[in-house]
PDB file of N, CA and C in Angstrom:
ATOM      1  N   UNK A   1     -20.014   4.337 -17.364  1.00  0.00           N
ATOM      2  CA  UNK A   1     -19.728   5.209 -16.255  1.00  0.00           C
ATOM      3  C   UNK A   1     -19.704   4.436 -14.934  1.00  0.00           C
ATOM      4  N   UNK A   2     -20.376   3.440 -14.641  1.00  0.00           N
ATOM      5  CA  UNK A   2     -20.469   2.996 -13.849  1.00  0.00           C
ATOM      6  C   UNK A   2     -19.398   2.051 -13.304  1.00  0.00           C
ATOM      7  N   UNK A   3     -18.617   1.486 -14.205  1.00  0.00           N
ATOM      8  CA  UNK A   3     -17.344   0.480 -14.403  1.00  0.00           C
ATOM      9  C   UNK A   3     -16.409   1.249 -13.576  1.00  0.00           C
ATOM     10  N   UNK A   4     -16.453   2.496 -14.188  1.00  0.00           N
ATOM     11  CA  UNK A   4     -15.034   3.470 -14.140  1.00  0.00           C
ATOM     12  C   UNK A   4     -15.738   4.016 -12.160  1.00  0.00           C
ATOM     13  N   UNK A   5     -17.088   3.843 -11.813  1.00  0.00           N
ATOM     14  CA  UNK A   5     -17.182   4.486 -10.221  1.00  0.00           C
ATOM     15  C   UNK A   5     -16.667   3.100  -9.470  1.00  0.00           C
ATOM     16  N   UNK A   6     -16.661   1.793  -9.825  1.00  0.00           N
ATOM     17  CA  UNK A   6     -16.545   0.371  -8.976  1.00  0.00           C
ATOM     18  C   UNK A   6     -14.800   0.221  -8.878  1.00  0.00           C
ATOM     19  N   UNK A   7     -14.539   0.684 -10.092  1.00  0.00           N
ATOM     20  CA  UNK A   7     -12.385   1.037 -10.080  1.00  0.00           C
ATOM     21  C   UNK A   7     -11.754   1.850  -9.234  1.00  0.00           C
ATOM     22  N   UNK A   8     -12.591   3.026  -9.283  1.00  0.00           N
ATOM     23  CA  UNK A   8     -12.460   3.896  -8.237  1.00  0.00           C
ATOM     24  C   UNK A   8     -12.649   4.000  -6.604  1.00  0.00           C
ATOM     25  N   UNK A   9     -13.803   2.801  -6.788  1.00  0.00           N
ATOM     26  CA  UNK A   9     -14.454   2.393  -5.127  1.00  0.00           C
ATOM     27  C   UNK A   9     -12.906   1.396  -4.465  1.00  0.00           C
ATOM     28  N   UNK A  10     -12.621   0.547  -5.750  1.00  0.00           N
ATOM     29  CA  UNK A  10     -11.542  -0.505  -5.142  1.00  0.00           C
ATOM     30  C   UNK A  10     -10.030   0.099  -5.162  1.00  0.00           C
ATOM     31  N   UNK A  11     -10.238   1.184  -5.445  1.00  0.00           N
ATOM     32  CA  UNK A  11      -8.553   2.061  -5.081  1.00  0.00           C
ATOM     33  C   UNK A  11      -9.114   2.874  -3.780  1.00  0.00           C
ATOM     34  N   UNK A  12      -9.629   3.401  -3.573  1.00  0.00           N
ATOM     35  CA  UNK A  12     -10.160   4.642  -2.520  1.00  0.00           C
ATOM     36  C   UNK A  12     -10.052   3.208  -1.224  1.00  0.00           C
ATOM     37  N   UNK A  13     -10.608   2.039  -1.568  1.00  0.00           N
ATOM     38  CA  UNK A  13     -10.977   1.341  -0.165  1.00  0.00           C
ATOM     39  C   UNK A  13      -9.059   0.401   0.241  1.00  0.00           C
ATOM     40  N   UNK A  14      -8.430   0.604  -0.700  1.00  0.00           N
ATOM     41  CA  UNK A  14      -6.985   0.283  -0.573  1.00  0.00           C
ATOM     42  C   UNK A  14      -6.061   1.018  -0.202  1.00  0.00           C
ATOM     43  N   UNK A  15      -6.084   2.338  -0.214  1.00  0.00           N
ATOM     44  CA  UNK A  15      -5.829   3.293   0.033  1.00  0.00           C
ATOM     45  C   UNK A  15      -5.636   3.617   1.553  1.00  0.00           C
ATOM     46  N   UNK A  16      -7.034   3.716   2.299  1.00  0.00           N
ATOM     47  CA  UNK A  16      -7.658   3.763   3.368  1.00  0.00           C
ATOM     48  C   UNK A  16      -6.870   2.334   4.085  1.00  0.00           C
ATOM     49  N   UNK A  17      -6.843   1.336   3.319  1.00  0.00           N
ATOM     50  CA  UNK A  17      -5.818   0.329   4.275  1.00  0.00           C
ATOM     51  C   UNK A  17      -4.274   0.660   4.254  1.00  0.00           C
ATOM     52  N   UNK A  18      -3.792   1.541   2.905  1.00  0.00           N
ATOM     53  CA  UNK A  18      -2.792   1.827   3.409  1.00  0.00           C
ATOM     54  C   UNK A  18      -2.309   2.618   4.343  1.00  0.00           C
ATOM     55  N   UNK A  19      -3.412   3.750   4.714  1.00  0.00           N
ATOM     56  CA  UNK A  19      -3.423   4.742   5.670  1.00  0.00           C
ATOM     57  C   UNK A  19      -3.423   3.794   7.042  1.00  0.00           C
ATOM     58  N   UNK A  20      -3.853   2.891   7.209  1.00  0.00           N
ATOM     59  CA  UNK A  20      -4.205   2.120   8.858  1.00  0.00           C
ATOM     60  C   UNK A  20      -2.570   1.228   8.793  1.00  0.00           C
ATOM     61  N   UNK A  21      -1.964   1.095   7.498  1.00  0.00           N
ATOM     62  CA  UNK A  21      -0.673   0.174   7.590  1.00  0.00           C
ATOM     63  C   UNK A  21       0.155   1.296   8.150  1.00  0.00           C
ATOM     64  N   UNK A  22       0.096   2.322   7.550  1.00  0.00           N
ATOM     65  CA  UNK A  22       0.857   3.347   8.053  1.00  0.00           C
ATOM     66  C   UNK A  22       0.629   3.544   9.148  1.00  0.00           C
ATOM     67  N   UNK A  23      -0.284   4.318   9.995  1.00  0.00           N
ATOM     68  CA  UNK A  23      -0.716   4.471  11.410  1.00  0.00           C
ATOM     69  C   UNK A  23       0.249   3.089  12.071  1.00  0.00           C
ATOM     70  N   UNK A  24       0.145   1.792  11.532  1.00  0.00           N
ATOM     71  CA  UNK A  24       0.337   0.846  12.513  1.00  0.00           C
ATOM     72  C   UNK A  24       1.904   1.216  12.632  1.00  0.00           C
ATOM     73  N   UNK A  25       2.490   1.587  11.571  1.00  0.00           N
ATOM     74  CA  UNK A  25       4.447   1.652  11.375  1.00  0.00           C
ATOM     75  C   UNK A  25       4.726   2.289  12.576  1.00  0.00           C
ATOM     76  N   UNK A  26       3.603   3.737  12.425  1.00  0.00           N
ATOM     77  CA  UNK A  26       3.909   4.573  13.309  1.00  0.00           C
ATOM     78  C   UNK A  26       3.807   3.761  15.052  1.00  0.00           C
ATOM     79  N   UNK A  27       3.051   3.049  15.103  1.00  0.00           N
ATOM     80  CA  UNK A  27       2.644   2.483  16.179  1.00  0.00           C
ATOM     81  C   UNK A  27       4.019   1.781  16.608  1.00  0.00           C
ATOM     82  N   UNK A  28       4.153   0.738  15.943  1.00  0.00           N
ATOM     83  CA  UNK A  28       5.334  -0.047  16.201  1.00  0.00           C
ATOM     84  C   UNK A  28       6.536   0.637  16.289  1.00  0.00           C
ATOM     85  N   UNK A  29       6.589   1.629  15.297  1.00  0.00           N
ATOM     86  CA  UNK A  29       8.386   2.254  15.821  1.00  0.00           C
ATOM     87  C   UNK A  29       8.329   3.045  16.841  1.00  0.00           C
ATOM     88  N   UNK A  30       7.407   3.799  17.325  1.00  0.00           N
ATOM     89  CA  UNK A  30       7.497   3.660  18.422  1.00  0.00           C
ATOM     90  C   UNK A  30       7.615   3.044  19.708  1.00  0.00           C
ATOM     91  N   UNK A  31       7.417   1.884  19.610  1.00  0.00           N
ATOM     92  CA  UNK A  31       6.968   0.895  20.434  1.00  0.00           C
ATOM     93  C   UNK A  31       8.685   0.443  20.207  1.00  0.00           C
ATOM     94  N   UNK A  32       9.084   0.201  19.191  1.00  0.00           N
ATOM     95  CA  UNK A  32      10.543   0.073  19.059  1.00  0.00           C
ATOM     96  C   UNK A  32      11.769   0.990  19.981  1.00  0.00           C
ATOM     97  N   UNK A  33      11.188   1.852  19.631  1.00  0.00           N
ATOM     98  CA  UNK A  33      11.855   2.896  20.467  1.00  0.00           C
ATOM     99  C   UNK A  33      11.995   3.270  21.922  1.00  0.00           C
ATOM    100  N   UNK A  34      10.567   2.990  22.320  1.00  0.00           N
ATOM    101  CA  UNK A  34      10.467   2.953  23.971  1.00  0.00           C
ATOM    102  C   UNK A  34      11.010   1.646  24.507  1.00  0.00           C
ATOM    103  N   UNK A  35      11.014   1.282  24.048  1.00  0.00           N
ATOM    104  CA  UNK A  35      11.346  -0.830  25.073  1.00  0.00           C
ATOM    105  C   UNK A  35      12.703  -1.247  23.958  1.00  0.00           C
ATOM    106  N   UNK A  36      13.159  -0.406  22.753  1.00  0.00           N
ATOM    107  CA  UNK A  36      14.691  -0.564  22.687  1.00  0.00           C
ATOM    108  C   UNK A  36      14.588  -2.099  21.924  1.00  0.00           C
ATOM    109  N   UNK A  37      13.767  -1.763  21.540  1.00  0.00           N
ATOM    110  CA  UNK A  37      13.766  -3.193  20.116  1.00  0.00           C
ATOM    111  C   UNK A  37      13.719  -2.631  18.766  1.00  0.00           C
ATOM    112  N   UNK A  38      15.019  -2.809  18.337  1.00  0.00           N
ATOM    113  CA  UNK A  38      15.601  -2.657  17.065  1.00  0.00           C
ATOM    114  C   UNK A  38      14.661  -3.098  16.074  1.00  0.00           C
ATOM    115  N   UNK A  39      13.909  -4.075  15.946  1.00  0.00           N
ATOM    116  CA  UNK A  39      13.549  -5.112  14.855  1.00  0.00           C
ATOM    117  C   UNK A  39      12.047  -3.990  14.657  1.00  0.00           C
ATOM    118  N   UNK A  40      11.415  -3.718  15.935  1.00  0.00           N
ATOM    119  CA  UNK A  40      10.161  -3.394  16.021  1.00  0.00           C
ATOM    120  C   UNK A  40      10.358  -2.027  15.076  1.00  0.00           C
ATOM    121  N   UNK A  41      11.667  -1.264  15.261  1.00  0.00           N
ATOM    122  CA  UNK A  41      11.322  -0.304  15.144  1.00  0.00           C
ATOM    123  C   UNK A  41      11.706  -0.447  13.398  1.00  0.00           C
ATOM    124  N   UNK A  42      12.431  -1.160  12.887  1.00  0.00           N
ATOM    125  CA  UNK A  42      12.714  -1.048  11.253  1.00  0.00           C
ATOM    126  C   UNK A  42      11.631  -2.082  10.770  1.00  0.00           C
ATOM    127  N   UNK A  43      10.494  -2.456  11.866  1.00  0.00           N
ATOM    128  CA  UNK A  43       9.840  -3.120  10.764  1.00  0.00           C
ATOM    129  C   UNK A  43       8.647  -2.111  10.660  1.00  0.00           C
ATOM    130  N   UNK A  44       8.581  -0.768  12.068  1.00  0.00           N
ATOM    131  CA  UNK A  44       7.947  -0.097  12.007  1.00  0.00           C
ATOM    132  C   UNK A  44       8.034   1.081  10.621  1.00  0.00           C
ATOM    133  N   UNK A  45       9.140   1.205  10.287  1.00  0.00           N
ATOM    134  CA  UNK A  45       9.450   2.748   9.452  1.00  0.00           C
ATOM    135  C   UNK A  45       9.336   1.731   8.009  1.00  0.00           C
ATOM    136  N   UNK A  46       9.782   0.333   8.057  1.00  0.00           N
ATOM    137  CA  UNK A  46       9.288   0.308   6.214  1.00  0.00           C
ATOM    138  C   UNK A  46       7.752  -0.195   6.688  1.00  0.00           C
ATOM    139  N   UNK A  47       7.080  -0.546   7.257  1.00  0.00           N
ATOM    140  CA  UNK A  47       4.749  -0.291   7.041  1.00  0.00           C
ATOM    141  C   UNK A  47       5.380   1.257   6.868  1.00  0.00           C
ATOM    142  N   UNK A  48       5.362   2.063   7.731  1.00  0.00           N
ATOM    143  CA  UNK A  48       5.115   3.338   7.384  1.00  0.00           C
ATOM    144  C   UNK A  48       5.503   3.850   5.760  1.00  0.00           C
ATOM    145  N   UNK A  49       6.642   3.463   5.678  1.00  0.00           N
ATOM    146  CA  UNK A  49       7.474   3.909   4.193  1.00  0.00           C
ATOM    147  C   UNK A  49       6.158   3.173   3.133  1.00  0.00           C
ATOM    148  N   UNK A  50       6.228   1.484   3.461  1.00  0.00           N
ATOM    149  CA  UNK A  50       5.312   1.428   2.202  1.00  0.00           C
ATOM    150  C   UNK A  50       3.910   2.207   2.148  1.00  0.00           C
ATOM    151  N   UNK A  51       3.116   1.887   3.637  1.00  0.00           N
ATOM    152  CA  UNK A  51       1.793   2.731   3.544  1.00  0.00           C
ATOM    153  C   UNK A  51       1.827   3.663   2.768  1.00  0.00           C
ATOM    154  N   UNK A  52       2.714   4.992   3.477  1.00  0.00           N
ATOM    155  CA  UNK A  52       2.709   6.252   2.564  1.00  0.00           C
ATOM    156  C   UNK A  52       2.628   6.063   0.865  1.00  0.00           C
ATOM    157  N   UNK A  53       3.796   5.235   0.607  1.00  0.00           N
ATOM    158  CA  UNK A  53       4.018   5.287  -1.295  1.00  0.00           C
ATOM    159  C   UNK A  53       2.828   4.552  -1.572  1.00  0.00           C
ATOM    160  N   UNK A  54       2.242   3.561  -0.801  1.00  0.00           N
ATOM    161  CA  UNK A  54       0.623   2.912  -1.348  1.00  0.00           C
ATOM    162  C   UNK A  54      -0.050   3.688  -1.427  1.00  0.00           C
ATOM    163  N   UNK A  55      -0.578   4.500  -0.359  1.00  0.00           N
ATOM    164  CA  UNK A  55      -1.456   5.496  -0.776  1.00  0.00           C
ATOM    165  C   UNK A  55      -1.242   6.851  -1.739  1.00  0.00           C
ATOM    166  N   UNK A  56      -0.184   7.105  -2.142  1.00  0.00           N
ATOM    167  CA  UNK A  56       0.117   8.037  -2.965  1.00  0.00           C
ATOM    168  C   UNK A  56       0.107   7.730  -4.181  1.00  0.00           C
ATOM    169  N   UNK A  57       0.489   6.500  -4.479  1.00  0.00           N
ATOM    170  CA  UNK A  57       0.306   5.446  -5.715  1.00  0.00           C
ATOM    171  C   UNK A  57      -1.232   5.324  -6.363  1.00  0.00           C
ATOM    172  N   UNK A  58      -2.062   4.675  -5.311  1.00  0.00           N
ATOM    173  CA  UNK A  58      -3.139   4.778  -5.176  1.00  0.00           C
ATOM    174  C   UNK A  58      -4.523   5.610  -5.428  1.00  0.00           C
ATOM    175  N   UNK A  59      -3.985   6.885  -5.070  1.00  0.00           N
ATOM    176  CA  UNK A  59      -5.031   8.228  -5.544  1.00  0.00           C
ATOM    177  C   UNK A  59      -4.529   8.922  -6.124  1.00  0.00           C
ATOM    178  N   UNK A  60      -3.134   8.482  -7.059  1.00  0.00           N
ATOM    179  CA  UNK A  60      -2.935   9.520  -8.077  1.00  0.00           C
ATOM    180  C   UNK A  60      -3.619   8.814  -9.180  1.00  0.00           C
ATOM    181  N   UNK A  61      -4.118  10.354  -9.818  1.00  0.00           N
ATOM    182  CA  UNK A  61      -5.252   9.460 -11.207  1.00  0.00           C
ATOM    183  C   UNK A  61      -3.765   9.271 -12.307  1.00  0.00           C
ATOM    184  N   UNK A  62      -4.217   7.983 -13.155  1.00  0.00           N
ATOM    185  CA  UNK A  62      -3.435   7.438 -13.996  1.00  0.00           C
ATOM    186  C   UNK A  62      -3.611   8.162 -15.310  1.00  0.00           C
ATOM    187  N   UNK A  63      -2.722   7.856 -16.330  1.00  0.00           N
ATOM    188  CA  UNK A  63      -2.740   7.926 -17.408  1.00  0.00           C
ATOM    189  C   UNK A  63      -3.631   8.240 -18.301  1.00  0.00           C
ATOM    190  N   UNK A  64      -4.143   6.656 -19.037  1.00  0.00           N
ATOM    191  CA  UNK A  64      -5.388   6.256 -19.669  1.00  0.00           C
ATOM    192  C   UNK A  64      -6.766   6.781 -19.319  1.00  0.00           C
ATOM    193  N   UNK A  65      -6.612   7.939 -18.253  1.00  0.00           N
ATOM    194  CA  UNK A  65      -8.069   8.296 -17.812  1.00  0.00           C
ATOM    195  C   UNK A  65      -8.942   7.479 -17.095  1.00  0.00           C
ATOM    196  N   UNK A  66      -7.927   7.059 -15.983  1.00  0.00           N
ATOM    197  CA  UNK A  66      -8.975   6.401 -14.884  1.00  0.00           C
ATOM    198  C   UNK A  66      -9.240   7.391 -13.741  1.00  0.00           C
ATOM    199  N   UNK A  67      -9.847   7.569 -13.396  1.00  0.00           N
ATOM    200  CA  UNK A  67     -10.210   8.749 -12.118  1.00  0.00           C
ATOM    201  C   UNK A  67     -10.800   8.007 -10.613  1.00  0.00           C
TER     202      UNK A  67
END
């Protein structure tokens, strides 16, 4: 039981970084947007794009019965 709470600790704490990658996308495309930098802003929307699918990836329980 205990194996299966330390698997769970190291997805939940990856997760939570994908949530701050995301926040940052959001940060930067905006930042793209106000001062009119193209680059800022498409490097802003794929962090955001991946964050999101990381964390959704992330806390969906799998298959094999990992929780």
């Amino acid at each position: 039981m205990e194996g299966i709470m330390v698997r769970s600790e190291s997805r939940i704490v990856f997760s939570a970084i994908a949530v701050f990658v995301a926040l940052a996308g959001i940060a930067a495309s905006i930042r793209g947007l106000l001062f009119d930098a193209p680059q800022f802003f498409h490097y802003g929307v794929a962090a955001v794009i991946g964050g999101v699918a990381c964390f959704v990836l992330l806390l969906n329980p799998t298959r094999n019965g990992d929780t």
